[in-house]
Protein backbone atom coordinates (compact mmCIF):
# COMPACT_ATOMS: atom_id res chain seq x y z
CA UNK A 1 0.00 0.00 0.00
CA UNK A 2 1.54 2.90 -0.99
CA UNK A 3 1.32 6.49 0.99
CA UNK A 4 -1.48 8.17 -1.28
CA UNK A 5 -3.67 4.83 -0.40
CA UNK A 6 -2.93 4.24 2.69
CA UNK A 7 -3.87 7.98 3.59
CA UNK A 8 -7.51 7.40 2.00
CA UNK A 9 -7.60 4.51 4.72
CA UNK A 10 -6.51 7.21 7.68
CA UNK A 11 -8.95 9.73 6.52
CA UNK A 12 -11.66 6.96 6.82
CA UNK A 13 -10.98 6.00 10.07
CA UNK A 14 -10.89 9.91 10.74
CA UNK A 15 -14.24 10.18 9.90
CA UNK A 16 -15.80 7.35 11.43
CA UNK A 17 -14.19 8.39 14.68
CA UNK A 18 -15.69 11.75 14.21
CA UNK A 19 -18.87 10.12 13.45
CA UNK A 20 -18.74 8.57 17.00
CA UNK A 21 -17.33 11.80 18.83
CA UNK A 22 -19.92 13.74 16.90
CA UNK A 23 -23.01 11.83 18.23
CA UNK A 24 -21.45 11.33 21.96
CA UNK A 25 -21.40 15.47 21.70
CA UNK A 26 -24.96 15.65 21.85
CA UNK A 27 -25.58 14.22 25.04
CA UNK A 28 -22.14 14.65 26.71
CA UNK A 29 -22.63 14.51 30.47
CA UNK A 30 -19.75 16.82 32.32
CA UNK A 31 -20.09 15.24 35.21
CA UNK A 32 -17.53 12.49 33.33
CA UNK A 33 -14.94 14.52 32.56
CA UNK A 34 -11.67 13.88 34.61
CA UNK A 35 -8.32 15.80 35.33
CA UNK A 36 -5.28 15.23 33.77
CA UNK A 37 -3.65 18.40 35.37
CA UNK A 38 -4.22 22.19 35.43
CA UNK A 39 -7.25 23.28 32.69
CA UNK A 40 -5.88 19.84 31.24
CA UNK A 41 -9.45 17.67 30.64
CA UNK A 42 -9.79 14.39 29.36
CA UNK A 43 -13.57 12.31 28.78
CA UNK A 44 -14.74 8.83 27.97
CA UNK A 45 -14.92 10.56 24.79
CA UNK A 46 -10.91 10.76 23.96
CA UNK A 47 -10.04 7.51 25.47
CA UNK A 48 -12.55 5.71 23.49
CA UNK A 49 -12.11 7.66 19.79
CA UNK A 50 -8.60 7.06 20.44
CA UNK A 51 -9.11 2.91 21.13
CA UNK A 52 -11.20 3.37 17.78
CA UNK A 53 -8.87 4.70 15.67
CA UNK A 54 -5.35 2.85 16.88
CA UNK A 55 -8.08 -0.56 16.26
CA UNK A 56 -8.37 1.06 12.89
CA UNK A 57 -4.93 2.02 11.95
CA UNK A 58 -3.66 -1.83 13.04
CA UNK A 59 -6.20 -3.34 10.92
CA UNK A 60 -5.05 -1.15 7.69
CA UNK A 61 -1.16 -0.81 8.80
CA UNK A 62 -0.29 -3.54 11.59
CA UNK A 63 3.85 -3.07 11.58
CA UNK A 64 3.83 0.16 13.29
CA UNK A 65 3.75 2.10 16.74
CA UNK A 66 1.65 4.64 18.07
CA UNK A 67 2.34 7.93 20.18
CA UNK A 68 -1.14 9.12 21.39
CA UNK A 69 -2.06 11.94 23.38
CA UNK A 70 -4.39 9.54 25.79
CA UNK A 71 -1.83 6.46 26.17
CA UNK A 72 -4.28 3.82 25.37
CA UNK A 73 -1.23 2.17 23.39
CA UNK A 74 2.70 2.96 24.15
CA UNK A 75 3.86 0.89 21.53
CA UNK A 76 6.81 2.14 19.50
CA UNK A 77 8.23 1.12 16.53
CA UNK A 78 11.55 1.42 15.00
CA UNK A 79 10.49 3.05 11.86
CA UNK A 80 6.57 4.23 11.57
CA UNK A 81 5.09 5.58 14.02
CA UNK A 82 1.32 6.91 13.94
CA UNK A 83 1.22 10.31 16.25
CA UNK A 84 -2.99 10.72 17.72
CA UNK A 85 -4.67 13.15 19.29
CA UNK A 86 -8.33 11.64 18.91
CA UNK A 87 -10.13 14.72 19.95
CA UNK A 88 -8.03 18.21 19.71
CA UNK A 89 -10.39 20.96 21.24
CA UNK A 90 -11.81 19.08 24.43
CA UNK A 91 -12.31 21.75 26.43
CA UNK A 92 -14.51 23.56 22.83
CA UNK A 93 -16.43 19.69 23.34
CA UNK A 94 -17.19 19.93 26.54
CA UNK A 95 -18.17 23.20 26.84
CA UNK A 96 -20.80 22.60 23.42
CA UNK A 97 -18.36 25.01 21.18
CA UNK A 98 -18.35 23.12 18.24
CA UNK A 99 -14.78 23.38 17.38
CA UNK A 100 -12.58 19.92 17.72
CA UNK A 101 -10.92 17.83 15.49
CA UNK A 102 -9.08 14.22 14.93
CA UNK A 103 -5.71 14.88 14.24
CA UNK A 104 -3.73 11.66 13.17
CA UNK A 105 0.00 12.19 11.64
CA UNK A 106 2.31 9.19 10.16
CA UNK A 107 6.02 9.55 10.91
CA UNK A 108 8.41 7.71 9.38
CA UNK A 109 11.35 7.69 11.28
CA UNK A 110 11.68 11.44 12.31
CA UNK A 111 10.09 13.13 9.48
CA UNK A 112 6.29 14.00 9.62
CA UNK A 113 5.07 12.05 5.47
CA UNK A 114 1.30 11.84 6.12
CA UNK A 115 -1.71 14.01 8.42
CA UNK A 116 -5.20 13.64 8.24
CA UNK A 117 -7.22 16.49 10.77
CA UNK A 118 -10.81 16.07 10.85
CA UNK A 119 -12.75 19.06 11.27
CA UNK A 120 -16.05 16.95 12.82
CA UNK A 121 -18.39 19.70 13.05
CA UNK A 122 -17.91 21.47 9.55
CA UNK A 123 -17.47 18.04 8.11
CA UNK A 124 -13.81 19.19 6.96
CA UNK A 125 -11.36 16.46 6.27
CA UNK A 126 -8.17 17.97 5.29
CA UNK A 127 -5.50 15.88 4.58
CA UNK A 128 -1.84 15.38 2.72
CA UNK A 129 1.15 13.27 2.26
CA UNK A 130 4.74 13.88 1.79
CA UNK A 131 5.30 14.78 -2.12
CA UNK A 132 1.42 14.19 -2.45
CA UNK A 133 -0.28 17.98 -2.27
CA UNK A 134 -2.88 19.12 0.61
CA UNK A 135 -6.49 18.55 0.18
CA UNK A 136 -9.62 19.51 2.03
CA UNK A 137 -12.77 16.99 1.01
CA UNK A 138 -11.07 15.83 -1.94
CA UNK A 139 -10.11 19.21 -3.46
CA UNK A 140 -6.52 20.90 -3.70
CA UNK A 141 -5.35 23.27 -1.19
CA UNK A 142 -2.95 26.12 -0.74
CA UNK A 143 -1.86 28.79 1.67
CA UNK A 144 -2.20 32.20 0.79
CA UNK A 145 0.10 34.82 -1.15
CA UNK A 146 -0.34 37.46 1.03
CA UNK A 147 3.73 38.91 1.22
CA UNK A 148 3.41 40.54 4.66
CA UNK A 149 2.20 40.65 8.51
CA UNK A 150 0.45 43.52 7.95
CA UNK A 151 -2.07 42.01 5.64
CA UNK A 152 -2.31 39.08 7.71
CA UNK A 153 -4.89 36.81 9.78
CA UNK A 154 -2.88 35.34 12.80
CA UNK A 155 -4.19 32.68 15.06
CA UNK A 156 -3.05 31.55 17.86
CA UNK A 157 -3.72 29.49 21.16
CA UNK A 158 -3.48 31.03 24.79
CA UNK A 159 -1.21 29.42 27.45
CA UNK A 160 -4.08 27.55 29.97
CA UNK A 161 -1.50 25.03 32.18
CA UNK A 162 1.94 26.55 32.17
CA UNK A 163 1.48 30.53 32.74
CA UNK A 164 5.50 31.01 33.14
CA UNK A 165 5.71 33.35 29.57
CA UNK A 166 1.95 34.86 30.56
CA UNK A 167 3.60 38.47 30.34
CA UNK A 168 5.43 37.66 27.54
CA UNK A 169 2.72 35.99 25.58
CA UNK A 170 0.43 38.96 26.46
CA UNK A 171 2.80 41.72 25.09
CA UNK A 172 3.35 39.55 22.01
CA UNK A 173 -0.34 39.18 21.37
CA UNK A 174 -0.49 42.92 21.90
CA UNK A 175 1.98 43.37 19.62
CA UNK A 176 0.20 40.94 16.30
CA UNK A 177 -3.14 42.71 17.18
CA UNK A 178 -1.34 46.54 16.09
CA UNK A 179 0.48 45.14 13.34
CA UNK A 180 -1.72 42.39 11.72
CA UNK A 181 -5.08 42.50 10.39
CA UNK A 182 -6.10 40.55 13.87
CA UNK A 183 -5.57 37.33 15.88
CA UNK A 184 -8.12 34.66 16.30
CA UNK A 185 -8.17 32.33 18.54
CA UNK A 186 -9.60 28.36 18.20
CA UNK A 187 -9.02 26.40 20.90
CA UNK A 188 -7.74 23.68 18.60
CA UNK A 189 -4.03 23.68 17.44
CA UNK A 190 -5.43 20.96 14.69
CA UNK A 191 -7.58 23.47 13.45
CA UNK A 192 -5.35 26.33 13.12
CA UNK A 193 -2.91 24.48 11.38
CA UNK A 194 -5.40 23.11 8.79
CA UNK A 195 -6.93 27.02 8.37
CA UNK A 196 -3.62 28.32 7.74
CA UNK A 197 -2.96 25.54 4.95
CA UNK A 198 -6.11 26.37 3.18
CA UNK A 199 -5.69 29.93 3.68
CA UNK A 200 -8.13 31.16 5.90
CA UNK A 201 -5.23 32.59 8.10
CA UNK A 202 -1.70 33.49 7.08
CA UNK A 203 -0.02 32.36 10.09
CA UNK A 204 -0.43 30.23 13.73
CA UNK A 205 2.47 30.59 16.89
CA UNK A 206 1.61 28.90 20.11
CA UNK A 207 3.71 27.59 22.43
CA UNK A 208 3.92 24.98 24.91
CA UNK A 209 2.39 22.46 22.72
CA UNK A 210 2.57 18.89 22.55
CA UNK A 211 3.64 16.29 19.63
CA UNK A 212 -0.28 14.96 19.14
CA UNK A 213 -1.39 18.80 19.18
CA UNK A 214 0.37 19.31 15.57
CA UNK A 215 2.12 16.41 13.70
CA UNK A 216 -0.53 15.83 11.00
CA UNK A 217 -1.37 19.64 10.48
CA UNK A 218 2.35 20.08 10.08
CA UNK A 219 2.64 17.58 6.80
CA UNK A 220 -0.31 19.33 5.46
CA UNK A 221 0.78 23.08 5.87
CA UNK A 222 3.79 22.34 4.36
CA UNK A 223 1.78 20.30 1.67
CA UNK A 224 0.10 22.97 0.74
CA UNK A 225 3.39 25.42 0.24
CA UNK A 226 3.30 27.06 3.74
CA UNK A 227 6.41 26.51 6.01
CA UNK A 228 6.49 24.91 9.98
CA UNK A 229 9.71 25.61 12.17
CA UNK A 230 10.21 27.07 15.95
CA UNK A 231 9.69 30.24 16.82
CA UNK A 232 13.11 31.24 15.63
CA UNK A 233 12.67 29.83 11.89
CA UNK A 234 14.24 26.48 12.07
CA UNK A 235 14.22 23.29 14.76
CA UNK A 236 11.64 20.35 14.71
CA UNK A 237 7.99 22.12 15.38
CA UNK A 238 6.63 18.54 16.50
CA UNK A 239 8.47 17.82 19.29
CA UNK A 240 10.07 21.27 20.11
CA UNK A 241 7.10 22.68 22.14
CA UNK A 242 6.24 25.76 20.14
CA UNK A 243 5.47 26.08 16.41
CA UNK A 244 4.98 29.14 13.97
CA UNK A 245 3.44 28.00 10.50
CA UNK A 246 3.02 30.58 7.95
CA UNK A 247 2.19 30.64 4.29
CA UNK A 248 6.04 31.06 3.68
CA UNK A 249 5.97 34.47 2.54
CA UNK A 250 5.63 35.91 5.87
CA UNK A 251 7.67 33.52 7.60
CA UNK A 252 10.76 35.80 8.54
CA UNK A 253 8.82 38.68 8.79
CA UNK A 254 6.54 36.93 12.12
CA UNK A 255 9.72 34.96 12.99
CA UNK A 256 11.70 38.26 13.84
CA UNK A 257 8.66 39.79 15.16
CA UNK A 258 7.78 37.08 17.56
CA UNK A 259 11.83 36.99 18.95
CA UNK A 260 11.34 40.87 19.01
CA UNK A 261 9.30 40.52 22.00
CA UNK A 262 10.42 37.11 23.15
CA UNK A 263 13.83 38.05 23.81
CA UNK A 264 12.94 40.92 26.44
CA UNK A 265 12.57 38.03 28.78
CA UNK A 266 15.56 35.81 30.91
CA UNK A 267 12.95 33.00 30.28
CA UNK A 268 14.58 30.40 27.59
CA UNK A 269 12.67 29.36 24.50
């Protein structure tokens, strides 16, 4: 099975999970949800979409591991391994805001070469492969040409566990919100990453983030000509705990302007 088949078999799986998280939404009960930490929420909900979907990916692709956001499987493998977060946006699900995705990435070795990110409530499946183009539904995708921050859409998630770089963060976002055309915020990193590659925003940052929060949106931004790296405009943006992905054209531009205010503090990226 090549990589263009086998992601037709991901998105499936994407979708029936979303199928399942979809009708559990209507009569979620938050008197289930538990704490993983801080503002850090996890359901029935997650644990089971995410038993779904590893069931789904052995079935299709058996000789691989899994690193999933809920640890219903630790198994690693030495070459491919399948990176799940079966419901980005939990706190938007339980609180009824109906933004919250399936994200699933496939790494091979360490390089990000297929991401499926279902968008369950606008029935978006955007999707992409290594070499293959970026798709939403079936239909090609691209980020925007817009060449500067100034003409720009920014989105971005706010810190809710670690509140360390709070001052920083908040003169940053003060900063975007004079010299963009705005910032938006989600509440799904999944999300974010898969508006940016079809160009409803020119650029995401957020930091603190986790591996399951952005793998698959990362092969698909840069799928559909955008660019991913840390804050500073290079370094792995899956496992490096912050990410800025831009169409490419403003990359530098909101790289610089991000350090601009970053820097003022003793606090380490």
């Amino acid at each position: 099975m090549n990589l263009s088949e086998l992601c037709q078999e991901i998105v499936a799986i994407a979708k029936k999970t979303g199928e399942f998280i979809r009708a559990e939404a209507a009569a979620f009960d938050r008197s289930k949800i538990e704490h993983k930490g801080l503002n850090d929420m996890v359901s029935y909900v997650d644990k089971q979409a995410e038993e779904q979907i590893i069931a789904g990916i052995k079935a299709v692709f058996p000789d691989s591991g899994f690193i999933a956001e809920e640890g219903t499987s630790d198994e690693k493998h030495e070459v491919y391994n399948w990176i799940i977060d079966p419901l980005d946006g939990t706190t938007n699900f339980i609180h009824g805001v109906p933004v919250f995705c399936v994200s699933i990435g496939l790494m091979e070795r360490d390089e990000m070469v297929l991401g499926v990110i279902y968008e369950i409530n606008q029935d978006e499946c955007f999707y992409a492969t290594k070499g293959g183009g970026a798709f939403l539904n079936g239909k090609p995708i691209k980020v925007t040409d817009t060449p500067d921050l100034a003409n720009s859409l920014m989105v971005t998630g706010y810190p809710y566990t670690d509140f360390g770089w709070m001052q920083d963060y908040l003169q940053l976002l003060g900063g975007f919100m004079q010299k963009s055309h705005g910032v938006r915020r989600l509440g799904s990193a999944a999300a974010d990453l898969a508006y940016v590659a079809c160009g409803r925003f020119e650029g995401f940052f957020e930091f603190n983030l986790k591996p399951w929060d952005v793998a698959a949106g990362v092969v698909i931004v840069r799928e559909a000509g955008g660019r991913v790296t840390k804050f500073g405009g290079s370094g792995d943006p899956v496992f490096g705990k912050e990410l800025l992905a831009t169409n490419g054209r403003i990359h530098d531009e909101t790289s610089q302007f991000i350090l601009s205010y970053w820097n003022k503090s003793e606090q380490p990226l």
